[in-house]
N, C-alpha and C. Protein backbone atom coordinates (compact mmCIF):
# COMPACT_ATOMS: atom_id res chain seq x y z
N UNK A 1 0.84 -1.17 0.00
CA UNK A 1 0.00 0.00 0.00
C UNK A 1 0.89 1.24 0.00
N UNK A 2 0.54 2.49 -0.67
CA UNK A 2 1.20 3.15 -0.91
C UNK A 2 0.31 4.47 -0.29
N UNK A 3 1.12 5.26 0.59
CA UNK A 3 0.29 6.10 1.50
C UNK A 3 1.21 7.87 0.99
N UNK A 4 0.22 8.19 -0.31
CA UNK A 4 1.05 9.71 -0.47
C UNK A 4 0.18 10.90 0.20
N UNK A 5 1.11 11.28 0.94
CA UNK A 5 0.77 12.39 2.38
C UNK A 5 2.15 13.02 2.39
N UNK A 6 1.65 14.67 2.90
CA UNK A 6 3.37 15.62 2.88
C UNK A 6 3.44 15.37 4.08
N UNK A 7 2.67 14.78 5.08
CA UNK A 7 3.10 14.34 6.47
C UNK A 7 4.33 13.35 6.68
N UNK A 8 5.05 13.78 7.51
CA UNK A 8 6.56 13.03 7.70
C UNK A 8 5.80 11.74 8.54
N UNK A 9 6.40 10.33 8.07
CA UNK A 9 5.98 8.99 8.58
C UNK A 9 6.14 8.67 10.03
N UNK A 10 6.59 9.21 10.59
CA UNK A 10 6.80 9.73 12.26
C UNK A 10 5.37 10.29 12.72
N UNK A 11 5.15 11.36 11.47
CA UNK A 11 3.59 11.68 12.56
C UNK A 11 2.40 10.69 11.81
N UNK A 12 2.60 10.09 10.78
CA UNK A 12 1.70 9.46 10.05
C UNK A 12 1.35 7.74 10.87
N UNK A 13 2.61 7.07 11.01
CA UNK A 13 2.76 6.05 12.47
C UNK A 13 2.94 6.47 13.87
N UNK A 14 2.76 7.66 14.01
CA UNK A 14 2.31 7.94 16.01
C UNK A 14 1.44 7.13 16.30
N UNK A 15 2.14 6.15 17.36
CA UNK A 15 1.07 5.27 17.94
C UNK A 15 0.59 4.02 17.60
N UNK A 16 1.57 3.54 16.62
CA UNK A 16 0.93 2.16 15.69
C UNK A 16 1.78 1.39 16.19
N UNK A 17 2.75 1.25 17.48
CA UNK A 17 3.18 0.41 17.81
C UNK A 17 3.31 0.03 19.05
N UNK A 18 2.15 0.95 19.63
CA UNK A 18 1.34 0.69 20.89
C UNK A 18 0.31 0.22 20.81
N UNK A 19 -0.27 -0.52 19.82
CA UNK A 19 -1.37 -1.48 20.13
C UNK A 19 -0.98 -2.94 20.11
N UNK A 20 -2.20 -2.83 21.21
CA UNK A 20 -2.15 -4.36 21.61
C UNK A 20 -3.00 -5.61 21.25
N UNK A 21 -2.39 -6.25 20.77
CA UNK A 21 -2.80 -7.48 20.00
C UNK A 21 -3.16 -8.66 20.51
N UNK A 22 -4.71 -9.67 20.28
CA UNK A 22 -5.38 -10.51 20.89
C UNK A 22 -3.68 -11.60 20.92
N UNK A 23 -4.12 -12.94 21.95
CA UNK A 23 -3.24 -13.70 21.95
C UNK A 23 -3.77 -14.85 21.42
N UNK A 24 -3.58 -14.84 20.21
CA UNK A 24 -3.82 -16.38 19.31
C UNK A 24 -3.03 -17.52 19.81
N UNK A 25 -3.88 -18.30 19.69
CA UNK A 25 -2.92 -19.99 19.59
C UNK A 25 -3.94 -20.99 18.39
N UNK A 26 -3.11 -21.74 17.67
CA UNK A 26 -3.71 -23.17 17.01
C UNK A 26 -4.48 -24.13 18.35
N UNK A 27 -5.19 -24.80 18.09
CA UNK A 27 -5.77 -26.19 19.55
C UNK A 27 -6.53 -26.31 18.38
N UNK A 28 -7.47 -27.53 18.89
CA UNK A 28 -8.62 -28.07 18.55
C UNK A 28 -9.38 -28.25 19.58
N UNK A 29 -10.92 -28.26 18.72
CA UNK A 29 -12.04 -28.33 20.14
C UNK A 29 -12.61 -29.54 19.57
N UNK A 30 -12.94 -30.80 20.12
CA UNK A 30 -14.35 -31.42 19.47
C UNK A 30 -13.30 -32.54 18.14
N UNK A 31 -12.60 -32.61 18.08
CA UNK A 31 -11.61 -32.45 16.83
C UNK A 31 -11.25 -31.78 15.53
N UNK A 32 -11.85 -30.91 15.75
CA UNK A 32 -12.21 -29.47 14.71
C UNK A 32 -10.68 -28.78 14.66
N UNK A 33 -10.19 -28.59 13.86
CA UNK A 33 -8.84 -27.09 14.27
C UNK A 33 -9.36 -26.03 14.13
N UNK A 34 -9.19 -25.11 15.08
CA UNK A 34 -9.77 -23.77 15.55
C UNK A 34 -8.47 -23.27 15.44
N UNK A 35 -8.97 -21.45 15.43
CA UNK A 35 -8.08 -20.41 16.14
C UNK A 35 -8.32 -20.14 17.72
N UNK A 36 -7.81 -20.25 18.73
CA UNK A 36 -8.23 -19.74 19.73
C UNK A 36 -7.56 -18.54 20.16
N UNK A 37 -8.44 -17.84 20.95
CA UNK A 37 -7.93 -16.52 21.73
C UNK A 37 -7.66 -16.77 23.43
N UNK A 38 -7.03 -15.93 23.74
CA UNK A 38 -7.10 -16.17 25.32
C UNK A 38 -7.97 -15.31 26.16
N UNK A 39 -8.82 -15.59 26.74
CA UNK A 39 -9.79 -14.62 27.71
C UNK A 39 -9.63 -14.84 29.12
N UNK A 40 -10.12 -14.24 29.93
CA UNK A 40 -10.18 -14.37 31.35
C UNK A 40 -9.93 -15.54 31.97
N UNK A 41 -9.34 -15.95 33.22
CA UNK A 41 -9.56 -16.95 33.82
C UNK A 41 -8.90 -18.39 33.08
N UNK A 42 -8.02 -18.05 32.26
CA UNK A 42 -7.21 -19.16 31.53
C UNK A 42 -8.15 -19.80 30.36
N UNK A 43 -9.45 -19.42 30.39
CA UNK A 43 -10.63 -19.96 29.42
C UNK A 43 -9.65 -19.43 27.73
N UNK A 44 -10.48 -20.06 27.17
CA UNK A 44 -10.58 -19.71 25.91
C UNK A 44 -11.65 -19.53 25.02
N UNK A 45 -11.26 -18.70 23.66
CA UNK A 45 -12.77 -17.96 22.81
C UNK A 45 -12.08 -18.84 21.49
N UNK A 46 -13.48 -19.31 21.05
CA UNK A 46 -12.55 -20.00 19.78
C UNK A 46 -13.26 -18.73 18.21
N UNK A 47 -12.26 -18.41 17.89
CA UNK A 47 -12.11 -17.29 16.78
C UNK A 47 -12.53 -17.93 15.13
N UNK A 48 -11.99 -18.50 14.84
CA UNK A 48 -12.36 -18.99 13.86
C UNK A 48 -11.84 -20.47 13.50
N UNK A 49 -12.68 -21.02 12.65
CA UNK A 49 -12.58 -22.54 12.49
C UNK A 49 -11.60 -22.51 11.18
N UNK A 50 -10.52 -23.60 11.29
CA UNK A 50 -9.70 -23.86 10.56
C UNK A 50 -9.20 -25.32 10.22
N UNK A 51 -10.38 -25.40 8.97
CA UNK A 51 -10.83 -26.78 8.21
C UNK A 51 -11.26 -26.39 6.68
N UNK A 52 -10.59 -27.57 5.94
CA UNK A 52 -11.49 -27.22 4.78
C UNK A 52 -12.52 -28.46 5.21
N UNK A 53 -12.67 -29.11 5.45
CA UNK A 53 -14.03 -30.44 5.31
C UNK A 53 -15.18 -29.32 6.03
N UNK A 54 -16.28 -29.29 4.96
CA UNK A 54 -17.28 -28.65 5.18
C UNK A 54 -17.76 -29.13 6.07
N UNK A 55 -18.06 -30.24 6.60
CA UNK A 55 -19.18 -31.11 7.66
C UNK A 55 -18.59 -30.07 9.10
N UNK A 56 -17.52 -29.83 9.10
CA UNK A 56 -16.91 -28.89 10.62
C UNK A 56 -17.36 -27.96 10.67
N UNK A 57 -18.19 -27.07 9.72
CA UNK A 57 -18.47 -25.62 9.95
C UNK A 57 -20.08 -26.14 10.05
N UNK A 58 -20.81 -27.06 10.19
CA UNK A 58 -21.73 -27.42 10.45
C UNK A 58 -22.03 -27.92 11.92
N UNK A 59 -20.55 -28.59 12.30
CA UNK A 59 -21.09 -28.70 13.65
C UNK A 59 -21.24 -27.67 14.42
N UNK A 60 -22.68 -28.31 15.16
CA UNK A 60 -23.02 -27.44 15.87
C UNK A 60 -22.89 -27.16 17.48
N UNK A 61 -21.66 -28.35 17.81
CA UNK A 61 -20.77 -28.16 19.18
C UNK A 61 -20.16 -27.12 19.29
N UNK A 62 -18.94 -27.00 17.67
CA UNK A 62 -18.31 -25.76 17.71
C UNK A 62 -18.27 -24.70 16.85
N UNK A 63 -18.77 -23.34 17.21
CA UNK A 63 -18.61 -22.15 16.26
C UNK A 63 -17.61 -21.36 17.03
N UNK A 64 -17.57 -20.16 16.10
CA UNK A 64 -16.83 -18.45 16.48
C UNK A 64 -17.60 -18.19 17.28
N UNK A 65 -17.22 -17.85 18.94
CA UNK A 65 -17.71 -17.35 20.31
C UNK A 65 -17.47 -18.00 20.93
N UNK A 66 -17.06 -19.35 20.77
CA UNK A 66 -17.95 -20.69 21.61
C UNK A 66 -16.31 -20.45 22.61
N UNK A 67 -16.94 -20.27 23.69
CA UNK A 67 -15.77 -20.51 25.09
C UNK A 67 -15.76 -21.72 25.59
N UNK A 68 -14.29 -22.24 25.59
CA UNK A 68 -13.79 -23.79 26.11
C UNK A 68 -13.27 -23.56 27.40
């Protein structure tokens, strides 16, 4: 991407390297491969499902939200 601005890249990135970023990990739930996130209390949020076999995005044990 190409960003043309007479702003010097110092004031154009102020601050883009103070954000803070979810904590992903690979697991599986159910035997599904998920993305998981980390939330409160050592739990986990599962982010998105990572499968091609369609029958996994059908089950209905595990979707995107579902806390393990």
């Amino acid at each position: 991407m190409i960003l043309w601005t007479p702003l010097p890249a110092e004031q154009v990135l102020a601050g883009f390297d103070d954000q803070v970023y979810p904590d992903y990990e690979s697991g599986e739930v159910a035997g599904i491969p998920v993305l998981l996130e980390k939330v409160d209390n050592g739990k986990k949020r599962v982010v998105r499902i990572n499968s091609s076999d369609p029958a996994h995005y059908l089950n209905k044990d595990v979707y995107p939200g579902l806390i393990t």
